[in-house]
Protein backbone atom coordinates (compact mmCIF):
# COMPACT_ATOMS: atom_id res chain seq x y z
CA UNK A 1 49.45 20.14 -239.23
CA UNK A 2 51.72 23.13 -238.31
CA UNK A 3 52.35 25.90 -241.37
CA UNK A 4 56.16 26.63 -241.79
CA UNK A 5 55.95 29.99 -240.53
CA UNK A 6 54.48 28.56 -237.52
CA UNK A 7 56.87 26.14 -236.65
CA UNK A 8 60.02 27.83 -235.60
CA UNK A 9 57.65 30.04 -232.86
CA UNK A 10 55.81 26.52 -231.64
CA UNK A 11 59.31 24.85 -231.27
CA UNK A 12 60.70 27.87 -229.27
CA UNK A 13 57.26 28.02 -227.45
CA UNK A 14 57.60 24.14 -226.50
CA UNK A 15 61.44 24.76 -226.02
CA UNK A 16 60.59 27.47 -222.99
CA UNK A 17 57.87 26.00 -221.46
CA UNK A 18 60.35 22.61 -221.74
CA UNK A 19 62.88 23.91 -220.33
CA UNK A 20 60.69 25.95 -217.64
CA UNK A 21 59.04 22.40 -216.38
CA UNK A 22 62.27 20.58 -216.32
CA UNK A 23 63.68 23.31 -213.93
CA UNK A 24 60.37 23.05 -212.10
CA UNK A 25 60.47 19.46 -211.66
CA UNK A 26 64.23 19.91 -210.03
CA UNK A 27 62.84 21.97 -207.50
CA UNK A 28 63.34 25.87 -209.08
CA UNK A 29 60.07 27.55 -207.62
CA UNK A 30 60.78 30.48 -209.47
CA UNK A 31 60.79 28.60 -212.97
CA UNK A 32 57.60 26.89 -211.70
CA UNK A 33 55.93 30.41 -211.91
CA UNK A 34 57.44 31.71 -214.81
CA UNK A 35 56.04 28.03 -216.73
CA UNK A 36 52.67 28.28 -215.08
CA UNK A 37 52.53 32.11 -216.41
CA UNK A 38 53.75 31.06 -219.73
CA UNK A 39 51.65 27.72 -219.99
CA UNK A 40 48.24 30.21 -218.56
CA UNK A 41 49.17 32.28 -221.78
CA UNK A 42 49.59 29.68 -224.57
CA UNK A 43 46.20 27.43 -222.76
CA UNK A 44 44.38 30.61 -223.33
CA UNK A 45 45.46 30.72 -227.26
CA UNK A 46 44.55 27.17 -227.49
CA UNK A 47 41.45 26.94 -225.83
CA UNK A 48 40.33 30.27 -227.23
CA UNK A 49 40.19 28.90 -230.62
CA UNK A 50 38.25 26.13 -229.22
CA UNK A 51 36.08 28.33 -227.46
CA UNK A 52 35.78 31.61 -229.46
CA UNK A 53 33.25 34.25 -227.84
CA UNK A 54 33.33 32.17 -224.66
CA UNK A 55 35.47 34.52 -222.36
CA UNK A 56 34.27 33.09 -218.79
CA UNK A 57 34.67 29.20 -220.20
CA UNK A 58 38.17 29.66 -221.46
CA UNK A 59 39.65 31.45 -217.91
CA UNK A 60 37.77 28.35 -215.94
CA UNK A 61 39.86 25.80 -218.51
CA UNK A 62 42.27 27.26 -218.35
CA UNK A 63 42.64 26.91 -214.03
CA UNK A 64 41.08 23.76 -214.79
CA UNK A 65 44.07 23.21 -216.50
CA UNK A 66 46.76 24.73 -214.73
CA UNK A 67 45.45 22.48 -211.65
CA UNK A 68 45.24 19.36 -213.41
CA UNK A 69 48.79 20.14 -214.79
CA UNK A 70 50.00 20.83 -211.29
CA UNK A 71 48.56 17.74 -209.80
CA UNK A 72 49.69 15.36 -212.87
CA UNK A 73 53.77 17.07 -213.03
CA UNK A 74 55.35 14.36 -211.87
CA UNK A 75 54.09 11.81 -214.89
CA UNK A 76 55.95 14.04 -217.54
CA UNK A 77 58.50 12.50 -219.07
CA UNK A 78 61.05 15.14 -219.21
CA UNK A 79 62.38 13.43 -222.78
CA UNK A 80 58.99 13.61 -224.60
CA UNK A 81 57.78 17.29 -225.81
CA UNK A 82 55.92 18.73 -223.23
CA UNK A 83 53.16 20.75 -225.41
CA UNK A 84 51.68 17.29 -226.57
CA UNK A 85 51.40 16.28 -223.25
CA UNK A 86 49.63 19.69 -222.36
CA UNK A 87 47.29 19.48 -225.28
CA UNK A 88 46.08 16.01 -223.99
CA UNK A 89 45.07 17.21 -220.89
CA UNK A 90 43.33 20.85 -222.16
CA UNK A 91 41.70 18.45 -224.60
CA UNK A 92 40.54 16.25 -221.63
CA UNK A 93 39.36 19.08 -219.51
CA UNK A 94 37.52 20.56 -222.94
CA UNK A 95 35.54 17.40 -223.06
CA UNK A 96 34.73 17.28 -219.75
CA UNK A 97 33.54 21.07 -219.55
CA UNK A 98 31.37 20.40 -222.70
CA UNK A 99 29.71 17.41 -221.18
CA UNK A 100 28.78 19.30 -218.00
CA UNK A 101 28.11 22.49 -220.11
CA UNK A 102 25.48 20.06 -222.41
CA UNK A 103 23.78 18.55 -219.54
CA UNK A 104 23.10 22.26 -217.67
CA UNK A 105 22.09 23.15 -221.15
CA UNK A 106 19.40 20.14 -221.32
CA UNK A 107 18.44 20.66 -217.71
CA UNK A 108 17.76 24.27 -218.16
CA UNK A 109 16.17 23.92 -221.29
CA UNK A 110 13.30 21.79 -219.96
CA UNK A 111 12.21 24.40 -217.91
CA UNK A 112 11.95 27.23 -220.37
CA UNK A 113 8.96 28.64 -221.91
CA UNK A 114 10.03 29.83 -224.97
CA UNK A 115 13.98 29.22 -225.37
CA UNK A 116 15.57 32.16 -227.65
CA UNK A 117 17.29 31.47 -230.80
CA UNK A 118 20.89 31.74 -229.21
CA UNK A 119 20.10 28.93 -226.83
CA UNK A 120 18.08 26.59 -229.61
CA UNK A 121 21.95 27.28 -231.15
CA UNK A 122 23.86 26.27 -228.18
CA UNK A 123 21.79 23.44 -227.59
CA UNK A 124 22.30 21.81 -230.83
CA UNK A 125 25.67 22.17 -230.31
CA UNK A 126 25.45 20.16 -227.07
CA UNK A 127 23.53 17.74 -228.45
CA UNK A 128 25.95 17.09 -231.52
CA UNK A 129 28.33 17.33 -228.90
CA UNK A 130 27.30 14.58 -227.08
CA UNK A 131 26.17 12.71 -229.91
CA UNK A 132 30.04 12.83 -231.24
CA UNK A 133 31.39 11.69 -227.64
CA UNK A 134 29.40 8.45 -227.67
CA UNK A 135 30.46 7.84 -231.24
CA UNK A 136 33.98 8.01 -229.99
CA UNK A 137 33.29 5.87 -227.33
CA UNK A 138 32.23 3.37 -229.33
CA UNK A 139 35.72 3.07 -231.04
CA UNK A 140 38.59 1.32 -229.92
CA UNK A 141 41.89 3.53 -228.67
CA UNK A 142 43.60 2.96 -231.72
CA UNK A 143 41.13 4.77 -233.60
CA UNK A 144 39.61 7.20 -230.93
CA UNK A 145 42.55 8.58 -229.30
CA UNK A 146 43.95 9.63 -233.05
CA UNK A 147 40.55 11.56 -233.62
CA UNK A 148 40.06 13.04 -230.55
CA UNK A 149 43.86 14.33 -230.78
CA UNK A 150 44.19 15.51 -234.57
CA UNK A 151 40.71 16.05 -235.66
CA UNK A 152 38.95 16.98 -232.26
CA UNK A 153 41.73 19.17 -230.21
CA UNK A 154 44.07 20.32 -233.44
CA UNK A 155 47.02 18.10 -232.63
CA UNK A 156 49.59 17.18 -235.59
CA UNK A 157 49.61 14.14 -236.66
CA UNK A 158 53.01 13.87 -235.30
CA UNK A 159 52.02 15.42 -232.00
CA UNK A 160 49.30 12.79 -231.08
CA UNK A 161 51.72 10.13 -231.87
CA UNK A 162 53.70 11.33 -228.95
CA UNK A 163 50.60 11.56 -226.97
CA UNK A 164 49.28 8.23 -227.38
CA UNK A 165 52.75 5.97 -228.27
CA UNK A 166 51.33 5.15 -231.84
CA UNK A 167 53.58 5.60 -234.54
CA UNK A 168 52.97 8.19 -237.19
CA UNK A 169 51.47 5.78 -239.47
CA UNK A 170 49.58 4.19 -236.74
CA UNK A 171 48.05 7.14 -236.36
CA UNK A 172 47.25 7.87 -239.58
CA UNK A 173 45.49 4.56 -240.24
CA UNK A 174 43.88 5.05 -237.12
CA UNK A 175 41.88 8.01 -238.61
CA UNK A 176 41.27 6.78 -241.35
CA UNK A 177 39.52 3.55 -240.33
CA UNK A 178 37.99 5.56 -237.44
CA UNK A 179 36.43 7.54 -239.45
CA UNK A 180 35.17 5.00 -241.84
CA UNK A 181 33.58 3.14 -238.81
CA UNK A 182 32.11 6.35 -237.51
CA UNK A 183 30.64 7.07 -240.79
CA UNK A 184 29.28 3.52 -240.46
CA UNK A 185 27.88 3.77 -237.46
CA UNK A 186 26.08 7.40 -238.91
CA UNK A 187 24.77 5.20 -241.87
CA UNK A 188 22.92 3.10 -240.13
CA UNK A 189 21.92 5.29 -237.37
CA UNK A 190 20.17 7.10 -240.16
């Protein structure tokens, strides 16, 4: 959820890059470059958080990103908030990056001697990782998609209903019963 003192620079954040992608959409090149600039900026706050000490990862994700949202423009609805929309696909392209970043891990990891501590770290971290993402898969949409959005990438509850065309409450309940099944599906793993 958003703090107040937050809110009024998020909504003039969403309203520039907004208004920056509608003008890009009608053809303005030069508001194209200004939003990819701006968007570059704020997927570099968001992903940092995700990604803290990671330098290298977060400027990949965030061309990653930039090229993904480039290549997916057209399917944004000017009428919906556009930083939603965004969010979905740097949370996509996070998931993806620590898939293929647990899998190197595992395949490097074999052929080490003696791995240090740091990489013992990172690979539990890939493993829970990984361990989380089949969980998830395991849920329907209803109850996944909320997760992933609020509890996973750091979406509102209010943003991942515009993401996924569930109604606040829908999303709520889809948390919650998510994460009763998930904690299910721990119990008897266990």
């Amino acid at each position: 959820m958003l703090r107040t003192s937050s809110k009024p620079a998020y909504d003039a954040r969403e309203a520039k890059l907004r208004a920056l992608m509608v003008a890009a959409l009608a053809g303005d090149a030069i508001a194209y470059r200004a939003f990819l600039r701006e968007l570059a900026a704020h997927l570099r706050r968001f992903l940092g958080k995700r990604l803290q000490g990671r330098p290298d990862d977060i400027e990949d994700l965030v061309q990653e990103c930039l090229i993904a949202v480039h290549d997916k423009r057209q399917t944004y609805d000017p009428s919906q908030p556009l930083t939603p929309w965004v969010h979905a696909i740097a949370g996509y392209k996070l998931a993806d990056h620590l898939r293929r970043n647990a899998a190197g891990t595992i395949a490097r990891s074999d052929f080490d001697d003696e791995p240090d501590e740091a990489a013992s770290n990172s690979q539990g971290a890939a493993d829970a990782a990984r361990d989380v993402a089949k969980l998830l898969a395991r849920l329907p949409d209803r109850q996944r998609l909320p997760i992933l959005h609020v509890k996973l990438q750091g979406l509102s509850v209010a943003e991942a209903a515009g993401v996924t065309g569930l109604s606040v409450s829908a999303v709520k309940i889809g948390i919650h019963r998510g994460l009763k099944a998930l904690a299910a599906m721990v119990g008897r793993r266990a």
